[in-house]
N, C-alpha and C. Protein backbone atom coordinates (compact mmCIF):
# COMPACT_ATOMS: atom_id res chain seq x y z
N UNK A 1 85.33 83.17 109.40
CA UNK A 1 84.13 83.95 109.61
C UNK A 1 83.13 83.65 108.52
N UNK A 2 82.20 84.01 108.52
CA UNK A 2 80.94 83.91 107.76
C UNK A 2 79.63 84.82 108.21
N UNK A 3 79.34 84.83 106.92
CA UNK A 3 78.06 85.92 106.57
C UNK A 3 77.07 85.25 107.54
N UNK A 4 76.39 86.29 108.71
CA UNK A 4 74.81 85.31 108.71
C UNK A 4 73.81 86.39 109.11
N UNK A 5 74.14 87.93 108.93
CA UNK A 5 73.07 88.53 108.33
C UNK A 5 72.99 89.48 107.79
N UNK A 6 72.37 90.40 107.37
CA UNK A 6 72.34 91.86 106.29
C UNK A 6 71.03 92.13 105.92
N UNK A 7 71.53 93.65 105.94
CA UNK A 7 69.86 94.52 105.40
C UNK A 7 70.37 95.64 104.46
N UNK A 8 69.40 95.55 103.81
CA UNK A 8 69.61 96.52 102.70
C UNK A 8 68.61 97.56 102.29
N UNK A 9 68.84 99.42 102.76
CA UNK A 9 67.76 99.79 102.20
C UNK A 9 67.85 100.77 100.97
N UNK A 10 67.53 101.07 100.41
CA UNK A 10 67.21 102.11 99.19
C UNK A 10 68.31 102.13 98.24
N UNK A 11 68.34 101.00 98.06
CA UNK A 11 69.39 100.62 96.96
C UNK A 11 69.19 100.36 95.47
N UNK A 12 69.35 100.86 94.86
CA UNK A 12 68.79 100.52 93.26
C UNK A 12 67.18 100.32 93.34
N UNK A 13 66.72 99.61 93.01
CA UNK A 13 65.05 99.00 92.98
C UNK A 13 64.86 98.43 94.15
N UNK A 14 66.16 98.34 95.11
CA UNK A 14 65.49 97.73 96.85
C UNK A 14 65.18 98.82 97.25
N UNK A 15 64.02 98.32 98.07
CA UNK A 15 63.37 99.54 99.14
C UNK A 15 64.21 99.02 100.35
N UNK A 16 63.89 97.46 100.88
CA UNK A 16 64.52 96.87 101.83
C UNK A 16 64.41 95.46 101.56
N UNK A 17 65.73 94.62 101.91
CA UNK A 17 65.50 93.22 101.97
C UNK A 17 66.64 92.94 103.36
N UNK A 18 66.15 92.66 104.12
CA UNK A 18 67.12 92.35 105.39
C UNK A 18 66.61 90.53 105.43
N UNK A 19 68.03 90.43 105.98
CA UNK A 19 68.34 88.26 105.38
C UNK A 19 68.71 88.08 107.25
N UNK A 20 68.01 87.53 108.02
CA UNK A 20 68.81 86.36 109.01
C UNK A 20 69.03 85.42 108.81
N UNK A 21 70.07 84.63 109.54
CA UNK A 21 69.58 83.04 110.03
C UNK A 21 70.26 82.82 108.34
N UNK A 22 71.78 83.00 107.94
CA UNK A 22 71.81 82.65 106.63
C UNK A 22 72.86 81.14 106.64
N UNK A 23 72.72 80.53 105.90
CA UNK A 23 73.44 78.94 106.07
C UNK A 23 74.63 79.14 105.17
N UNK A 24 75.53 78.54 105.35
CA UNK A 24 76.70 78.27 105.01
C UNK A 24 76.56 78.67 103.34
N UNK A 25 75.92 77.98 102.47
CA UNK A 25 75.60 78.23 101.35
C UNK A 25 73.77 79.15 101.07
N UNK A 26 74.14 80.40 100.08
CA UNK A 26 73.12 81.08 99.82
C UNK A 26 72.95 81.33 98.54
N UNK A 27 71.48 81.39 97.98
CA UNK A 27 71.22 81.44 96.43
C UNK A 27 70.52 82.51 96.26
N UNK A 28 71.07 83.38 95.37
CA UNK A 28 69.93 84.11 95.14
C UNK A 28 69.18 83.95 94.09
N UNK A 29 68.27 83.89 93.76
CA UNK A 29 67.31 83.33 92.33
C UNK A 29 65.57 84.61 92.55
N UNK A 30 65.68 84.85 90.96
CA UNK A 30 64.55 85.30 90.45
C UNK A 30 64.90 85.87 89.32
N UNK A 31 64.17 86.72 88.61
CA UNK A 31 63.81 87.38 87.54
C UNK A 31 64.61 88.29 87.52
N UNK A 32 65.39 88.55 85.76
CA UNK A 32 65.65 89.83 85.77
C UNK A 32 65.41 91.03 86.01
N UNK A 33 66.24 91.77 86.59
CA UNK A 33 65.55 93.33 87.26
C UNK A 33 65.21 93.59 88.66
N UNK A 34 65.03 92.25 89.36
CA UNK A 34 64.52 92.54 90.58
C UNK A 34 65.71 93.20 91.70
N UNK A 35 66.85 92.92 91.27
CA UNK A 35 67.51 93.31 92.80
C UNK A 35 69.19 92.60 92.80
N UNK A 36 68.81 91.65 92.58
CA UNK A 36 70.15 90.35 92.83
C UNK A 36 71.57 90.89 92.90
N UNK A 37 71.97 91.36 91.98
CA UNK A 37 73.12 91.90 91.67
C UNK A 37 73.32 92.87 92.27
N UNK A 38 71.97 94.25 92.86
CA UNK A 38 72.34 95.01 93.71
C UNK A 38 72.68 94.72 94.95
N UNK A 39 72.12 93.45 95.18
CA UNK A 39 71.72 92.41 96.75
C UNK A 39 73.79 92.08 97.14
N UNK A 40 74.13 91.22 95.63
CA UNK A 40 75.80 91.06 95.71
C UNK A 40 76.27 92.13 95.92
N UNK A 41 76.53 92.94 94.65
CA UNK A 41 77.15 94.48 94.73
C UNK A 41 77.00 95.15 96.04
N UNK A 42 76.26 94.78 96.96
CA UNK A 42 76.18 96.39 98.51
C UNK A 42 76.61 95.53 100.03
N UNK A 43 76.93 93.72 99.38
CA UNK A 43 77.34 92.99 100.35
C UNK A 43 79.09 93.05 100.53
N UNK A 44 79.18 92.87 99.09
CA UNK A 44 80.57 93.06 98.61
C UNK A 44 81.15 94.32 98.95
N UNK A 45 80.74 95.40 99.16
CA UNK A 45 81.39 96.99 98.89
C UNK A 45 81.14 96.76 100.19
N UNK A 46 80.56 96.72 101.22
CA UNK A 46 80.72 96.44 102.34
C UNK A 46 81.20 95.89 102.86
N UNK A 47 81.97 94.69 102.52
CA UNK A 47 82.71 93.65 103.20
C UNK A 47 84.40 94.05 103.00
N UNK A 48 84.13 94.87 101.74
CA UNK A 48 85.61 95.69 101.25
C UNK A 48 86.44 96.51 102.14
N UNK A 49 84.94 97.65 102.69
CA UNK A 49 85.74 98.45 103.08
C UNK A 49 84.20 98.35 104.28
N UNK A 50 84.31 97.35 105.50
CA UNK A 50 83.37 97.79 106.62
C UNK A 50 83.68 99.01 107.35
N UNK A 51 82.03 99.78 107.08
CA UNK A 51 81.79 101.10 108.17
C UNK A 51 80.43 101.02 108.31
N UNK A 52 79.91 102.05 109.40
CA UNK A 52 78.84 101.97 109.75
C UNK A 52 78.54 102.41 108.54
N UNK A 53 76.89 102.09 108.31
CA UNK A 53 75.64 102.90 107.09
C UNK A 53 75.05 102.47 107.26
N UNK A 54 73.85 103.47 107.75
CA UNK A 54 72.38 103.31 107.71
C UNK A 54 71.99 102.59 106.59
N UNK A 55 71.82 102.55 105.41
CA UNK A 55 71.35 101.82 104.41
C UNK A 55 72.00 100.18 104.43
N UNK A 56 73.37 100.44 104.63
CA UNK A 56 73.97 98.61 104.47
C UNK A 56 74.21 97.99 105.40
N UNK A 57 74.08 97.17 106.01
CA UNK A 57 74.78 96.14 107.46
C UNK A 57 74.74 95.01 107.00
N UNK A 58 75.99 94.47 107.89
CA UNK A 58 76.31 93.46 107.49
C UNK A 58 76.46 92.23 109.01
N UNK A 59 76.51 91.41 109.58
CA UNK A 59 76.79 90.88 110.82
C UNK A 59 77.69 89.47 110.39
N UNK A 60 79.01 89.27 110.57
CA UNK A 60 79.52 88.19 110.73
C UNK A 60 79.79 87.18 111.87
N UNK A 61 79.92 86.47 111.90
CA UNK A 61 79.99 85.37 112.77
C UNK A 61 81.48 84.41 112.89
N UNK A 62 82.12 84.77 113.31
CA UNK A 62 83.16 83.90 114.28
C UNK A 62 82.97 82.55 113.73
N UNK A 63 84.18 81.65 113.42
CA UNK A 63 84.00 80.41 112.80
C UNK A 63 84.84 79.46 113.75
N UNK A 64 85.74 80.08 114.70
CA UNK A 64 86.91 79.67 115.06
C UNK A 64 86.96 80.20 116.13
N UNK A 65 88.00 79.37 117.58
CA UNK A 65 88.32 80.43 118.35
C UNK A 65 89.09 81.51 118.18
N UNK A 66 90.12 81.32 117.63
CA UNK A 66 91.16 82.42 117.23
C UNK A 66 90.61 83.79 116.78
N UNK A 67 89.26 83.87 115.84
CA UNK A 67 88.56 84.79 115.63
C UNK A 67 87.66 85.68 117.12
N UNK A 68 87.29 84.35 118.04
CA UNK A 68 86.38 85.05 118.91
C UNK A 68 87.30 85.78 119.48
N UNK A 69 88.42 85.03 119.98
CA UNK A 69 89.71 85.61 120.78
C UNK A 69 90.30 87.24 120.20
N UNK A 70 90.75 86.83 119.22
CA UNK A 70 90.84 88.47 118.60
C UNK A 70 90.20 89.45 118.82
N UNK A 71 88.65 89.06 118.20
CA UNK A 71 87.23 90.29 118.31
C UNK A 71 87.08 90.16 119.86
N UNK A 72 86.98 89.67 121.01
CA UNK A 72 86.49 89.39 122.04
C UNK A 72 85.17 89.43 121.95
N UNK A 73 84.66 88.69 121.55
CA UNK A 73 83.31 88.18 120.71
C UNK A 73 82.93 87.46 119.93
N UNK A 74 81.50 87.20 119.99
CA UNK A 74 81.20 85.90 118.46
C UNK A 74 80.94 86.79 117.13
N UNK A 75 80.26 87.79 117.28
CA UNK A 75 80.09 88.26 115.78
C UNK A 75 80.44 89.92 115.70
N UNK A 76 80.35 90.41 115.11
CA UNK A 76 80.28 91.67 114.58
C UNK A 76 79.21 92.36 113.52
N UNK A 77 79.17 92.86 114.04
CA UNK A 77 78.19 94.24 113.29
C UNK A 77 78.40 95.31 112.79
N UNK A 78 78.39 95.99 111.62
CA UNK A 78 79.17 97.01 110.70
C UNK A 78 78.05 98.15 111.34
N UNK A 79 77.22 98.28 112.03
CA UNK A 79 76.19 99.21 112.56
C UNK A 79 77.33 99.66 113.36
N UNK A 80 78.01 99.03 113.99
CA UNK A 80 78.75 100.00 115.64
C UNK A 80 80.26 100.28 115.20
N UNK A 81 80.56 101.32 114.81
CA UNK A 81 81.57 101.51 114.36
C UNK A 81 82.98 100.86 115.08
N UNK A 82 83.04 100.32 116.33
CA UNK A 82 84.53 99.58 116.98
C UNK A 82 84.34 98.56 116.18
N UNK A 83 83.05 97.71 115.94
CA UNK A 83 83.32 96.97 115.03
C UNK A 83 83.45 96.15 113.80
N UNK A 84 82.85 97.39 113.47
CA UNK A 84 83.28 97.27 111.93
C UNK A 84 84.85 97.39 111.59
N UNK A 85 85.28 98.61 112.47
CA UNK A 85 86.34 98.50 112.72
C UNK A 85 87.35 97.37 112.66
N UNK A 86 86.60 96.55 113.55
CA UNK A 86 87.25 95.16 114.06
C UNK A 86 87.53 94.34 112.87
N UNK A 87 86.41 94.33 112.26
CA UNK A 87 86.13 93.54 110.76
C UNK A 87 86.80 94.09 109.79
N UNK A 88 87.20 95.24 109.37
CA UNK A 88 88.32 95.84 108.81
C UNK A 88 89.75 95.06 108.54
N UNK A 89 90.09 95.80 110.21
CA UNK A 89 91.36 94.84 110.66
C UNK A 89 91.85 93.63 110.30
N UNK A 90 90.66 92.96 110.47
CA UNK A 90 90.61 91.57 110.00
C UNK A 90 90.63 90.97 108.92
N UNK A 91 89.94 91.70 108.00
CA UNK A 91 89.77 91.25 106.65
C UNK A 91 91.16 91.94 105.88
N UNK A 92 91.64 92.95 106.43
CA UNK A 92 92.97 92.86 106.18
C UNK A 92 93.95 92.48 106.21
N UNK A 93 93.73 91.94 107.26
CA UNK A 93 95.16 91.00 107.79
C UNK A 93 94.77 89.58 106.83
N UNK A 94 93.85 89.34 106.69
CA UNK A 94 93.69 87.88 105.55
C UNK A 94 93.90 88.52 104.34
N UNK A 95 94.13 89.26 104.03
CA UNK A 95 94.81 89.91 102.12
C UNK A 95 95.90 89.21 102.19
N UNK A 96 96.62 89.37 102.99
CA UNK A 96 98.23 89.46 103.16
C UNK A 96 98.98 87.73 102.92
C-alpha cells in the first residue's frame, strides 16, 4: 500500500494543507516553524491507529492484488469508518 492522499486541519500552526496525487517519494521542505513536523507527526498517529477525524484523513492505495482482494477495493479512506477499519486490520497484520 501507499500514501496518495491527506488533509490536515487545525493542527499546530496548520489551518489546512490537504496533498493529492502524491508519488512514490515525498519531500517536505521549508522554513523553520512552518508546519513540517506537524504535517509527519498527524500522518503518522494516523496511520498508527486509523479512525475517522474530521481534522486528519488519510487515503491509501492498494499496491498489489492481494491487497485489493482483501479490502474489496483499490483504496481506503480513514473518513468512513469500515474503512479505516479495514486499514487497521491491515496494518496489523503487517506488525506481526
Amino acid at each position: 500500500m501507499r500514501l496518495s492522499s491527506f488533509e490536515i486541519r487545525n493542527t499546530g500552526p496548520l489551518k489546512l494543507v490537504s496533498v493529492t496525487d502524491l508519488s512514490n517519494v515525498v519531500v517536505f521542505a521549508g522554513p523553520n516553524g512552518v508546519g513540517k513536523t506537524n504535517i509527519n507527526n498527524a500522518v503518522l498517529t494516523l496511520a498508527r491507529n486509523p479512525a475517522p477525524n474530521p481534522n486528519i484523513w488519510i487515503i491509501v492505495e492498494a499496491t498489489d492484488d492481494d491487497e485489493r482482494q482483501r479490502w474489496g477495493r483499490s483504496t481506503l479512506d480513514t473518513r468512513q469508518p469500515s474503512e479505516a477499519n479495514i486499514l487497521r486490520t491491515q496494518l496489523q497484520r503487517n506488525r506481526i
